[in-house]
PDB file of N, CA and C in Angstrom:
ATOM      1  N   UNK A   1     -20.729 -10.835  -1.002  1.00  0.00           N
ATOM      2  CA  UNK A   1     -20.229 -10.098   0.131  1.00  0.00           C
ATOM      3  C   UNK A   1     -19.281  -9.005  -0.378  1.00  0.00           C
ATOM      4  N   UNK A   2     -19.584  -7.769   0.076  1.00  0.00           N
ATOM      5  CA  UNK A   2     -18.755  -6.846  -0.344  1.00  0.00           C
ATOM      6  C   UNK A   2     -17.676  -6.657   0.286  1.00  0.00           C
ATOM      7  N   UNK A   3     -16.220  -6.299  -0.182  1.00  0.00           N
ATOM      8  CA  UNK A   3     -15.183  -6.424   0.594  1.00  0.00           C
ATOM      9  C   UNK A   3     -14.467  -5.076   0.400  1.00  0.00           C
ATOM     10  N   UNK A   4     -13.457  -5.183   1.475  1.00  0.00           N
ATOM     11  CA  UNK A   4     -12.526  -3.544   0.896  1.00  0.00           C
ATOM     12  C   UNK A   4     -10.742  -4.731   0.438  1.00  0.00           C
ATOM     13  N   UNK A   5     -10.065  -3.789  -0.065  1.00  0.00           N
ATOM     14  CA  UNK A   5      -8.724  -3.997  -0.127  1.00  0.00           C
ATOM     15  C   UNK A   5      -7.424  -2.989   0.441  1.00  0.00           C
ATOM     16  N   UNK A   6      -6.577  -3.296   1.283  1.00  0.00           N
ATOM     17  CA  UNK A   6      -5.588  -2.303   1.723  1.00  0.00           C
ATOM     18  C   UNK A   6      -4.626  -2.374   0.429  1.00  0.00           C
ATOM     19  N   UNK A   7      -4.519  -1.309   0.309  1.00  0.00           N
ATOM     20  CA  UNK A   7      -3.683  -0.618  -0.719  1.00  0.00           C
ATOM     21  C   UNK A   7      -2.319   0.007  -0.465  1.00  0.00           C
ATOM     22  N   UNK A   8      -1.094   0.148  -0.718  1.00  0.00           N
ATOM     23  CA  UNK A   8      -0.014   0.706  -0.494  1.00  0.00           C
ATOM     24  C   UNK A   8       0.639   0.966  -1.543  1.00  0.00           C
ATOM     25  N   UNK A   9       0.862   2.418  -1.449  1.00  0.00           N
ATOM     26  CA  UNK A   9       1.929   3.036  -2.495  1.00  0.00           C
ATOM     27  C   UNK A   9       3.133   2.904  -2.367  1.00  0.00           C
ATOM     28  N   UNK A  10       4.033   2.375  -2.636  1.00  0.00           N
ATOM     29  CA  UNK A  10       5.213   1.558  -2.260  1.00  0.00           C
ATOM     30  C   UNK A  10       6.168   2.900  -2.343  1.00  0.00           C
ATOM     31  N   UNK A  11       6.094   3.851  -2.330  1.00  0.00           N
ATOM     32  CA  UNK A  11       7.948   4.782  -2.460  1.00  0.00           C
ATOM     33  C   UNK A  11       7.195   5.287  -1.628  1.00  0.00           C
ATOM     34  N   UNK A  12       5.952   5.737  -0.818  1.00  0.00           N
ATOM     35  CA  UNK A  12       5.780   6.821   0.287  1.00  0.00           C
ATOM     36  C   UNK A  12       5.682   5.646   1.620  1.00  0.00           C
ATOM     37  N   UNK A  13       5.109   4.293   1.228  1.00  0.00           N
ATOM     38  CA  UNK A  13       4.384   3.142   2.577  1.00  0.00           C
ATOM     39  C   UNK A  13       3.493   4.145   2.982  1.00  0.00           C
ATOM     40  N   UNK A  14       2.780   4.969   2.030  1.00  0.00           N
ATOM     41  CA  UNK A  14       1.410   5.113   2.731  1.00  0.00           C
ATOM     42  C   UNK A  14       0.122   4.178   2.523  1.00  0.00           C
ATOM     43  N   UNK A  15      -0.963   3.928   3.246  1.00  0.00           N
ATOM     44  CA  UNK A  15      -1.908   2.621   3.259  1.00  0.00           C
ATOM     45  C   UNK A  15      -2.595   3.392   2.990  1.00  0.00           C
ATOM     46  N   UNK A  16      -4.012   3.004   1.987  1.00  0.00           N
ATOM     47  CA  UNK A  16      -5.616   3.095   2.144  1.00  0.00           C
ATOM     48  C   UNK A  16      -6.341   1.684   1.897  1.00  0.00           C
ATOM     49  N   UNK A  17      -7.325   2.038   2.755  1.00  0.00           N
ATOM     50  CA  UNK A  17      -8.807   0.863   2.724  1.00  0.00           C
ATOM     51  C   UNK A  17      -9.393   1.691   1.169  1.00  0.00           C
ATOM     52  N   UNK A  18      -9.446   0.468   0.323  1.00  0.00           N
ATOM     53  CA  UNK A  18     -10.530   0.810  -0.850  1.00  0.00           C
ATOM     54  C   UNK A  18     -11.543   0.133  -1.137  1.00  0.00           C
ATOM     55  N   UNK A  19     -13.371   0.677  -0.537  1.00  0.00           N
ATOM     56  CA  UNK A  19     -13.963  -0.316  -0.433  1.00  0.00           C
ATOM     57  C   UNK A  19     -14.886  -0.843  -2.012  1.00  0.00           C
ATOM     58  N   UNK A  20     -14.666  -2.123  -2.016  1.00  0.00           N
ATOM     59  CA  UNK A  20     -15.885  -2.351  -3.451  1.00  0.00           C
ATOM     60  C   UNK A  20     -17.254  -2.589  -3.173  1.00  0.00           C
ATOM     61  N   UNK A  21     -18.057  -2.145  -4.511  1.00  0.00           N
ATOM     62  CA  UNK A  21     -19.655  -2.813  -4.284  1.00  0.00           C
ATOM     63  C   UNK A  21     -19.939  -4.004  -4.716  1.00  0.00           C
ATOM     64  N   UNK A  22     -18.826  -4.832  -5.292  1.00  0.00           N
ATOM     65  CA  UNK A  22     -19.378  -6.157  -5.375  1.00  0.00           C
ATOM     66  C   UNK A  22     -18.632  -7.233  -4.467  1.00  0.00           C
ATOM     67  N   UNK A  23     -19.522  -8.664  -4.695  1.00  0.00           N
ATOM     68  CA  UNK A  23     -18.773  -9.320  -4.043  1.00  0.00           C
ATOM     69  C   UNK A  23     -17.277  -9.989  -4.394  1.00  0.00           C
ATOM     70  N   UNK A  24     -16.579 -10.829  -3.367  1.00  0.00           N
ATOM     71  CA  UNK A  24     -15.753 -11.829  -3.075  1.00  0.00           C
ATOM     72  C   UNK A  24     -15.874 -12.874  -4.039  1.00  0.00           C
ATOM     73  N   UNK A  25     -15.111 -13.050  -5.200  1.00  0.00           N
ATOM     74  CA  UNK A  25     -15.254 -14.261  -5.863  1.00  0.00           C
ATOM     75  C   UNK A  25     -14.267 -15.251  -5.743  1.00  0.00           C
ATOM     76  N   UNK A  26     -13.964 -15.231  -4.309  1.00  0.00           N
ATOM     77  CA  UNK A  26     -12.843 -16.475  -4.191  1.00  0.00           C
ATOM     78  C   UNK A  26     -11.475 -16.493  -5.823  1.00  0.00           C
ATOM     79  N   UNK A  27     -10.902 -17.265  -6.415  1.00  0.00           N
ATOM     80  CA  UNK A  27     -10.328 -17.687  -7.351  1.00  0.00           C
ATOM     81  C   UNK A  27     -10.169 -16.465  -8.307  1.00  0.00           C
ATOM     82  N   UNK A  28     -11.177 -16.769  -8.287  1.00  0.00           N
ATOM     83  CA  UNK A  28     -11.381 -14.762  -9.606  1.00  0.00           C
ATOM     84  C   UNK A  28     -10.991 -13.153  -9.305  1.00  0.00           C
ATOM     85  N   UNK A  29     -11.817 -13.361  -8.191  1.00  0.00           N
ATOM     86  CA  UNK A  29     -11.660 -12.179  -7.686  1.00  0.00           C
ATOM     87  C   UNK A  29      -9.946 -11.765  -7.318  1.00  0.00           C
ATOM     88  N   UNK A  30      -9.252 -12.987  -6.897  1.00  0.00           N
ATOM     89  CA  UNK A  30      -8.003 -13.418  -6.644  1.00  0.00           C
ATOM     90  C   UNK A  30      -6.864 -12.888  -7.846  1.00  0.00           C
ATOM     91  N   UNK A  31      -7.650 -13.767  -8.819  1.00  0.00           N
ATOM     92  CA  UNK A  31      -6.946 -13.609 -10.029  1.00  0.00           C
ATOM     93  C   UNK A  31      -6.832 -12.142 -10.738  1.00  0.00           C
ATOM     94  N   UNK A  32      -8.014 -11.155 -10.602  1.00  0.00           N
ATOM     95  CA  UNK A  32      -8.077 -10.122 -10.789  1.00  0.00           C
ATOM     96  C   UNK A  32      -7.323  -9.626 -10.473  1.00  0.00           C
ATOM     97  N   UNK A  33      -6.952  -9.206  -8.581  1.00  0.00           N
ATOM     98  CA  UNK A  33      -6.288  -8.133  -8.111  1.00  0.00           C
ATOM     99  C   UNK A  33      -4.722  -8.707  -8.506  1.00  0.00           C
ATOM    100  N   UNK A  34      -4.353  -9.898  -9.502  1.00  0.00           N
ATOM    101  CA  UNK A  34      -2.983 -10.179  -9.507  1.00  0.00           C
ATOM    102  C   UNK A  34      -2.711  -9.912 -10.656  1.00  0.00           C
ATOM    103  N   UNK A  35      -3.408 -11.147 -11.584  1.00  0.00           N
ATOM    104  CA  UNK A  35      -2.551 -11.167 -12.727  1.00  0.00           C
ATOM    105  C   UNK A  35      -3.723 -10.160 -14.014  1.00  0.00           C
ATOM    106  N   UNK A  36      -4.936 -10.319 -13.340  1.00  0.00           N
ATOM    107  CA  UNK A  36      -6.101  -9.305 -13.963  1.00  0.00           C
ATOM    108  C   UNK A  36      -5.893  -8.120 -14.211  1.00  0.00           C
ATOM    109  N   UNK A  37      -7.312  -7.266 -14.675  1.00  0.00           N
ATOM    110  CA  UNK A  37      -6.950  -6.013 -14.887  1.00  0.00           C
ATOM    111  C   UNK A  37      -6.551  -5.211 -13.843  1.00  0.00           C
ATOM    112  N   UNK A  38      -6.775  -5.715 -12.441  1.00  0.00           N
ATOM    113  CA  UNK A  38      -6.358  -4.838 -11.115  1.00  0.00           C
ATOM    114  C   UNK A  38      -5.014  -5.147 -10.979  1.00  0.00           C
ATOM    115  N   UNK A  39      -4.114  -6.260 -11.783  1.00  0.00           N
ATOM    116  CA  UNK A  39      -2.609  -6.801 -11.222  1.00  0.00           C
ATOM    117  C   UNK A  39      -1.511  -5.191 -12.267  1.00  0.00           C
ATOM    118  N   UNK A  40      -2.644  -4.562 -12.385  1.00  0.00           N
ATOM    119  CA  UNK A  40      -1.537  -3.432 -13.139  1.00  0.00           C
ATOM    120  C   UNK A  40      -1.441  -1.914 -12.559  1.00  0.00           C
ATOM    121  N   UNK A  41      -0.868  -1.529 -12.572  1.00  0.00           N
ATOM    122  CA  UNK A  41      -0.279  -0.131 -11.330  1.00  0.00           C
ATOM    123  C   UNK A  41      -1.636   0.688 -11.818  1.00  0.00           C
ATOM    124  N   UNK A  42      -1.711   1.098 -12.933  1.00  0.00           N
ATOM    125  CA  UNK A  42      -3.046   2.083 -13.007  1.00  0.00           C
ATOM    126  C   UNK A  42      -4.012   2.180 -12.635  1.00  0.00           C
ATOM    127  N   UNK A  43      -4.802   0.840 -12.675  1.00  0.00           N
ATOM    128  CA  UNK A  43      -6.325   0.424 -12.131  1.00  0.00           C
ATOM    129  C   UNK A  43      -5.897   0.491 -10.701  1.00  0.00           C
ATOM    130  N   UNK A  44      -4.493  -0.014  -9.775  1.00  0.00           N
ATOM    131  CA  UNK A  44      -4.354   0.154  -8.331  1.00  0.00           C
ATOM    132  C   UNK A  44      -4.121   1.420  -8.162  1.00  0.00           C
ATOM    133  N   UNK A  45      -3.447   2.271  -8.916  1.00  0.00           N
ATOM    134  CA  UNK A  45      -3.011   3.476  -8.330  1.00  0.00           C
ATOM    135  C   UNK A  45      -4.562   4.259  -8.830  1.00  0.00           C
ATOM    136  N   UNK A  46      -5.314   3.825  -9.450  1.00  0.00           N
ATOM    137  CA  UNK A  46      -6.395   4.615  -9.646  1.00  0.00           C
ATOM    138  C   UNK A  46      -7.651   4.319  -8.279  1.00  0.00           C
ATOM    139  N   UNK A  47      -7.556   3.154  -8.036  1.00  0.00           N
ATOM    140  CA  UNK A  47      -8.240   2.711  -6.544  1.00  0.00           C
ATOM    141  C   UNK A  47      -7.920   3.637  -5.236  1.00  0.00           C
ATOM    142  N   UNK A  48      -6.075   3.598  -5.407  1.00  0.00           N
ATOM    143  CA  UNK A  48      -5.489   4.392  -4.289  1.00  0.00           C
ATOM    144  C   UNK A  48      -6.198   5.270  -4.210  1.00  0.00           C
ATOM    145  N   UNK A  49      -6.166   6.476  -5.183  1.00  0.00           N
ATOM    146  CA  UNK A  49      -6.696   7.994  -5.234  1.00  0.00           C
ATOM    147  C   UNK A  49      -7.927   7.773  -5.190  1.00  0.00           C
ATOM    148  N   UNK A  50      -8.782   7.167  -5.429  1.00  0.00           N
ATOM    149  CA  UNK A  50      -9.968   7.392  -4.851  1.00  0.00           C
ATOM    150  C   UNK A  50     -10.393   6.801  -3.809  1.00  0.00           C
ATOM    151  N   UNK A  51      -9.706   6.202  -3.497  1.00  0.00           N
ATOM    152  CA  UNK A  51      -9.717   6.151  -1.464  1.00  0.00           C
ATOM    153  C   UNK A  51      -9.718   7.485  -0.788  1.00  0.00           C
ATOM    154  N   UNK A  52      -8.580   7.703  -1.186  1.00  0.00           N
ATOM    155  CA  UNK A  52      -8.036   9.235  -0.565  1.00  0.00           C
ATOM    156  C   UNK A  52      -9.408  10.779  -0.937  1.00  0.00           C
ATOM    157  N   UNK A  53     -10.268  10.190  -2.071  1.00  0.00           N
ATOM    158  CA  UNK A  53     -11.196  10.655  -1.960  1.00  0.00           C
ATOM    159  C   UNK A  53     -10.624  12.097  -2.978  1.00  0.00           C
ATOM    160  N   UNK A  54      -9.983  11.658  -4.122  1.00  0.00           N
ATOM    161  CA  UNK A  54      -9.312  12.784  -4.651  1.00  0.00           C
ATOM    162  C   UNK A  54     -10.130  12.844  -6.272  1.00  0.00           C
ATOM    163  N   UNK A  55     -10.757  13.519  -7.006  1.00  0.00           N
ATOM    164  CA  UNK A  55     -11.550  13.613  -7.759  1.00  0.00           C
ATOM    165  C   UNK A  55     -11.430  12.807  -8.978  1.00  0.00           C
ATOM    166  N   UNK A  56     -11.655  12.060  -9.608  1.00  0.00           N
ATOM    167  CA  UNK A  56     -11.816  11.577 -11.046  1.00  0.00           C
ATOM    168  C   UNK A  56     -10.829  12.452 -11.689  1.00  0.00           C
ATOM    169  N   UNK A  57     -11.673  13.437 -11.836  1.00  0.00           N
ATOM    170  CA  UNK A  57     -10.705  14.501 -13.022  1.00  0.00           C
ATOM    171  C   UNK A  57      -9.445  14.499 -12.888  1.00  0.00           C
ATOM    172  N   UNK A  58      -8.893  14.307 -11.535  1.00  0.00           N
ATOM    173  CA  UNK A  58      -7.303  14.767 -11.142  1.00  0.00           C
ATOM    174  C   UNK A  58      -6.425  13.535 -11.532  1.00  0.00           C
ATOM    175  N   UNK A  59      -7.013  12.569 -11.196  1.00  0.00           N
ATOM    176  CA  UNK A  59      -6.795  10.876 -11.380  1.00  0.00           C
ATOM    177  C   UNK A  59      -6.108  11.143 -12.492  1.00  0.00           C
ATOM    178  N   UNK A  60      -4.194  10.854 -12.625  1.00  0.00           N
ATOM    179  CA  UNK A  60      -3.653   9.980 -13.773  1.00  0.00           C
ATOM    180  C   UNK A  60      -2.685   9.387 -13.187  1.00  0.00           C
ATOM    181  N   UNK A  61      -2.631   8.070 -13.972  1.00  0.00           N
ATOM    182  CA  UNK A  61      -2.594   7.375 -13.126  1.00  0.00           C
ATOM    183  C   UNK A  61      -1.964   5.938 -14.406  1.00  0.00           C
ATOM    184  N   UNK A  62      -0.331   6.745 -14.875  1.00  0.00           N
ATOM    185  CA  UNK A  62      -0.222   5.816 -15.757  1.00  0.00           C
ATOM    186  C   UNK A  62       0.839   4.239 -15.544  1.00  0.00           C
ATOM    187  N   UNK A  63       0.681   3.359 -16.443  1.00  0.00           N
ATOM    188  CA  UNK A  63       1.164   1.970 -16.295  1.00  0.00           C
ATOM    189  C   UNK A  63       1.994   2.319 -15.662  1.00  0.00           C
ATOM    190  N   UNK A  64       2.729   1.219 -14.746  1.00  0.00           N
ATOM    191  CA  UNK A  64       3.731   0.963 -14.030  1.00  0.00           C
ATOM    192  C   UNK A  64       4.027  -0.378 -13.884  1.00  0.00           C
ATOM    193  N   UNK A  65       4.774  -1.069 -12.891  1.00  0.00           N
ATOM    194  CA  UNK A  65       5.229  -2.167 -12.459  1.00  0.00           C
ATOM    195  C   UNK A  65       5.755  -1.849 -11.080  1.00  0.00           C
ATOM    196  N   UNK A  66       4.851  -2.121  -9.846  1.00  0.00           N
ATOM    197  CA  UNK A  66       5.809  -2.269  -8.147  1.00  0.00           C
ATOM    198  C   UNK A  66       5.449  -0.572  -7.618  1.00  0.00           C
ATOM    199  N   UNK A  67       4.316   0.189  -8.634  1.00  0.00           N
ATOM    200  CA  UNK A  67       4.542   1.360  -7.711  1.00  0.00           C
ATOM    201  C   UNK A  67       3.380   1.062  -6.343  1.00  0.00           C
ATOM    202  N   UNK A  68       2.568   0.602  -7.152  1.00  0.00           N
ATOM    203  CA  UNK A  68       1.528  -0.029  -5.599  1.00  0.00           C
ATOM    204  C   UNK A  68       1.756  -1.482  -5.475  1.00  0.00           C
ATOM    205  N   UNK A  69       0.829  -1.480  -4.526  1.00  0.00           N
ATOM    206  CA  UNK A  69       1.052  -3.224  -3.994  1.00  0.00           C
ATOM    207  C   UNK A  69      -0.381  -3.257  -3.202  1.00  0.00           C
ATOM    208  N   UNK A  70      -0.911  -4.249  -3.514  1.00  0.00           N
ATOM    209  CA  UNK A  70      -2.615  -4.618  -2.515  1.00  0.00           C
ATOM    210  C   UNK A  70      -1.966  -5.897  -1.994  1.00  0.00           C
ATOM    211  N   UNK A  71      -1.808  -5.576  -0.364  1.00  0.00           N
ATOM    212  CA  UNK A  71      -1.793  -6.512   0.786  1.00  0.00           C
ATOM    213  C   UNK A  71      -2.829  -7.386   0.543  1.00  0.00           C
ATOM    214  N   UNK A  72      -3.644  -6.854   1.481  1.00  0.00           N
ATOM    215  CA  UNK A  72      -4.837  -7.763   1.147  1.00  0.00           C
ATOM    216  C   UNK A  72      -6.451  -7.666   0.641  1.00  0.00           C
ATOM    217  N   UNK A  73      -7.213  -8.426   0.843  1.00  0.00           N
ATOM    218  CA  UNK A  73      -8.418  -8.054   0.774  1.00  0.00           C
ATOM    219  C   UNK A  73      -9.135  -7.922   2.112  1.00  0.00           C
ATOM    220  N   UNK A  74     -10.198  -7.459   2.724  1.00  0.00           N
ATOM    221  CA  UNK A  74     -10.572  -7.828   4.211  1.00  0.00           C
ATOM    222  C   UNK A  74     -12.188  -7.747   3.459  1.00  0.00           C
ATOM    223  N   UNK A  75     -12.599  -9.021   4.265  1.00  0.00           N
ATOM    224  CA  UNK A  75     -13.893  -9.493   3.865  1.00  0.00           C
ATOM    225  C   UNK A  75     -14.949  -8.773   4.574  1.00  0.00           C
ATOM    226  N   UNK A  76     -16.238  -9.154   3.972  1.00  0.00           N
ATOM    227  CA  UNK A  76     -17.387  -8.483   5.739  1.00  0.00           C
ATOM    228  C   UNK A  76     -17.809  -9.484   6.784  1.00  0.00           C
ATOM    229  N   UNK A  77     -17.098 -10.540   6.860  1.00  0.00           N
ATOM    230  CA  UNK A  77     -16.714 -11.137   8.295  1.00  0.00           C
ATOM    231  C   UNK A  77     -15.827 -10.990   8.705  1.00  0.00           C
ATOM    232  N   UNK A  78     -14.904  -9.967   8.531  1.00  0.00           N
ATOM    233  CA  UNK A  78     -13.326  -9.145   8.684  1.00  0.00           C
ATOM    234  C   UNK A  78     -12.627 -10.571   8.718  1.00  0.00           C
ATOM    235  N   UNK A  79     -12.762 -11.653   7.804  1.00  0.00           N
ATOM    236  CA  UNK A  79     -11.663 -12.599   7.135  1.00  0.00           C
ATOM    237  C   UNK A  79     -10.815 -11.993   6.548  1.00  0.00           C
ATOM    238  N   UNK A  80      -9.464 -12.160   5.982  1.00  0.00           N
ATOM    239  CA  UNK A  80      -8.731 -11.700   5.176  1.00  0.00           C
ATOM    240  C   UNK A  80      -8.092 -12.910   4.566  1.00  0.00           C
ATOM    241  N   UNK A  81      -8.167 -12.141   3.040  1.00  0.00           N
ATOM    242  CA  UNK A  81      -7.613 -12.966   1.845  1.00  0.00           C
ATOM    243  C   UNK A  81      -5.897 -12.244   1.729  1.00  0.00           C
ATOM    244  N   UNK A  82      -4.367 -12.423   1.375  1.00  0.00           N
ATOM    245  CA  UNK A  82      -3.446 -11.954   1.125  1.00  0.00           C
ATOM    246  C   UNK A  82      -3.316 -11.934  -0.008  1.00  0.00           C
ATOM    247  N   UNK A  83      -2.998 -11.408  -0.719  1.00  0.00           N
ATOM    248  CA  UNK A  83      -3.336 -10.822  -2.248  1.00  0.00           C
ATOM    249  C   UNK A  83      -1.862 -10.904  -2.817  1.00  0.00           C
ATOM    250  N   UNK A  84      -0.790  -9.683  -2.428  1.00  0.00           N
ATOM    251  CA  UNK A  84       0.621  -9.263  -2.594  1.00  0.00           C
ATOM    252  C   UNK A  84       1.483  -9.823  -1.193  1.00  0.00           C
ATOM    253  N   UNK A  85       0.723  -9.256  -0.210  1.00  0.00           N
ATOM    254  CA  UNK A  85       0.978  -9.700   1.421  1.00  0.00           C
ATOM    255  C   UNK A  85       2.198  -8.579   1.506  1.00  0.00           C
ATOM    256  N   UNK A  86       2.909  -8.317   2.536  1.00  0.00           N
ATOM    257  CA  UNK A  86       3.751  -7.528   2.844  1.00  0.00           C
ATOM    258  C   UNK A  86       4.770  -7.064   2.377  1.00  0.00           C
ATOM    259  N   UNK A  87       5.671  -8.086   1.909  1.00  0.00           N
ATOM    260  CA  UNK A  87       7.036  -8.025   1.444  1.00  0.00           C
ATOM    261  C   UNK A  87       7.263  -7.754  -0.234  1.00  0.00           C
ATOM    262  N   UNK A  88       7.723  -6.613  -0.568  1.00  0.00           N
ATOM    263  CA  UNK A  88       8.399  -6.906  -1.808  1.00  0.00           C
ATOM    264  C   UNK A  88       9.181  -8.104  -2.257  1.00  0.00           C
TER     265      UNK A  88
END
């Protein structure tokens, strides 16, 4: 099942939906957007910008710690998984 993730850039609180082509792997997929290669500001802040639909080329998008944050995931039975969840 393919899912999207809400995304937030934490110094503006602006949101994007970023949708993926693969599925929901419960545990993994979990583990990814945390402690995985998605639990690091680049790969999220690189998701962000291409939500926003802003070109590859322009994309940099280096390490950080707390500049984004992924709320959640929303499934395609619009379930939702909480990932970061709201609060710093």
């Amino acid at each position: 099942m393919h899912y999207k993730v809400l995304i937030q850039d934490n110094q503006t609180k602006e949101r994007v939906e970023y949708s993926l082509s693969f599925d929901w792997d419960g545990e993994n997929s979990l583990y990814w957007w945390t402690e995985g290669n998605f639990g690091c500001d680049c790969n999220r802040g690189m998701s962000f910008m291409r939500a926003k639909g802003i070109p590859e080329e322009q994309i940099d998008s280096p390490c950080s710690e707390n500049k984004y944050r992924v709320i959640k995931a929303i499934l395609n039975d619009n379930s939702e998984v909480i990932i970061d969840g709201e609060d710093l």
